[in-house]
Every structure is written in structure tokens, then in C-alpha cells.
Protein backbone atom coordinates (compact mmCIF):
# COMPACT_ATOMS: atom_id res chain seq x y z
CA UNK A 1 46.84 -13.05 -10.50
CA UNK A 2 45.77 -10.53 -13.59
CA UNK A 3 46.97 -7.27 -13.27
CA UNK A 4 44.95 -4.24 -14.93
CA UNK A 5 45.59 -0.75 -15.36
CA UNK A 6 42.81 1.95 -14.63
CA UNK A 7 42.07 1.82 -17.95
CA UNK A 8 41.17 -1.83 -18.26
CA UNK A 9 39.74 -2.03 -14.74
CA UNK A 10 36.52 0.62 -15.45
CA UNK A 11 35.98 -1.58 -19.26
CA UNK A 12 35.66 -4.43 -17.63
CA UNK A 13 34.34 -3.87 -14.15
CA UNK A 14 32.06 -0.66 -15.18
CA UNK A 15 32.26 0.29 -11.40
CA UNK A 16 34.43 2.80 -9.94
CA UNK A 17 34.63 4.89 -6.58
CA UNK A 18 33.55 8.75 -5.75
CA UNK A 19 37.15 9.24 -5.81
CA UNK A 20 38.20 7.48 -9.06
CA UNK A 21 35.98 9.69 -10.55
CA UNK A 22 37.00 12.40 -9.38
CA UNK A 23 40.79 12.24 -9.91
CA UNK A 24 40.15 10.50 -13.30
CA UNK A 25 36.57 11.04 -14.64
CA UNK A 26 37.49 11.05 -18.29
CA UNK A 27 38.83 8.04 -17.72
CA UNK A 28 35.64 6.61 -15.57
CA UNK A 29 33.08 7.36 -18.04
CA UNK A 30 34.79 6.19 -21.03
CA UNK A 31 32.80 3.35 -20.97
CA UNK A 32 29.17 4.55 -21.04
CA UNK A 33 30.45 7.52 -23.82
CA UNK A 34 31.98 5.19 -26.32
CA UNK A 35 30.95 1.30 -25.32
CA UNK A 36 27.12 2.78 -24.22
CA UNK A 37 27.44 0.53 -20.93
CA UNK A 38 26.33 1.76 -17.39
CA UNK A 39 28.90 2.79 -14.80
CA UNK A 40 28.30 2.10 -11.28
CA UNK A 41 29.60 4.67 -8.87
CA UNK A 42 30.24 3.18 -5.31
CA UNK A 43 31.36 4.89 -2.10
CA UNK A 44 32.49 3.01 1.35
CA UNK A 45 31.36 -0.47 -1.09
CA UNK A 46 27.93 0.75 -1.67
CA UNK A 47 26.64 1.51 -5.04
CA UNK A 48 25.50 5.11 -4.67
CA UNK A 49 25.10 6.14 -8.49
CA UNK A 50 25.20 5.15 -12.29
CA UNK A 51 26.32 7.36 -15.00
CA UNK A 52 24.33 5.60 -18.17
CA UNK A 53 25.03 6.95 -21.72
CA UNK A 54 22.24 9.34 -23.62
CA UNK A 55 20.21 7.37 -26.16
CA UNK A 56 18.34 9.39 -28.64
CA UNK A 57 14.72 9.66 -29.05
CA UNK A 58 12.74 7.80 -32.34
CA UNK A 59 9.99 10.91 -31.68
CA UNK A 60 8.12 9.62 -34.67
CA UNK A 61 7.97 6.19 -33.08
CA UNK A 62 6.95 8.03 -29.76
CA UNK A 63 4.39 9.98 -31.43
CA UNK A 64 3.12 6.64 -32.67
CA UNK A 65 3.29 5.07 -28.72
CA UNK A 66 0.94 7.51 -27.37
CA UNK A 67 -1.81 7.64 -30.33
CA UNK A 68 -1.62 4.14 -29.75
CA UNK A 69 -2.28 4.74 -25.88
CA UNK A 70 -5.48 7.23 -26.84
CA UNK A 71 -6.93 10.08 -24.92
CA UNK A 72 -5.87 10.32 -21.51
CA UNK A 73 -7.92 11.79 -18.66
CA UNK A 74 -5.93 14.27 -16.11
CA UNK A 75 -7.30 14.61 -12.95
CA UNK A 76 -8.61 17.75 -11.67
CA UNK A 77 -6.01 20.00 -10.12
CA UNK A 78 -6.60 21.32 -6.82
């Protein structure tokens, strides 16, 4: 049988509990801040939340997404 540390268990696992992240949340989000993977956050054994790490914005190829889309109608507002 392995046996991990906290350390190990969130870089391999990328889940953790409410609590773990609360007593140790540097710790718990290491993974999506330097190894850009998800974290999933359970409580009771349900997955409740995921802490995903920022990716930056090409605006130049976004600006190039919606010319590409064209004019867009709105809908009236009421």
C-alpha cells in the first residue's frame, strides 16, 4: 500500500475536501496555480466545486472570432 503526504495526494488526485481546503488551501490549490490542472472540491463524497487556474485572453485572436461571427441582432428589450 503507497503512502502519500498531503502534498502528493492533491498532485495526483486534484480532489480535496471543504475542509482540506480550508485548513490547508495553499496547499490545495497548488496544483491549478503552478501545474494549471483543475481541482475538484468534494463535501460528504460529492463533488461540489472546482477551482480551475486563470488562462489569459489572445484579445486580438478574440477580436478576430467575432468579426468572423458578423453582425449580431439583439432582441428588443422589454
Amino acid at each position: 500500500m503507497a503512502c502519500f503526504d498531503a502534498k502528493s495526494v492533491y498532485s495526483v488526485l486534484m480532489e480535496a475536501t471543504l475542509t482540506e481546503l480550508r485548513r490547508d488551501t495553499s496547499r490545495v490549490v497548488q496544483p491549478a496555480i503552478h501545474g494549471g490542472e483543475k481541482v475538484t472540491l468534494t463535501e460528504h463524497g460529492q463533488e461540489v466545486a472546482q477551482i480551475v487556474p486563470c488562462r489569459k485572453v489572445d484579445y486580438q485572436q478574440a477580436c478576430k472570432d467575432l468579426i468572423a461571427v458578423g453582425p449580431v441582432d439583439f432582441l428588443p428589450r422589454k
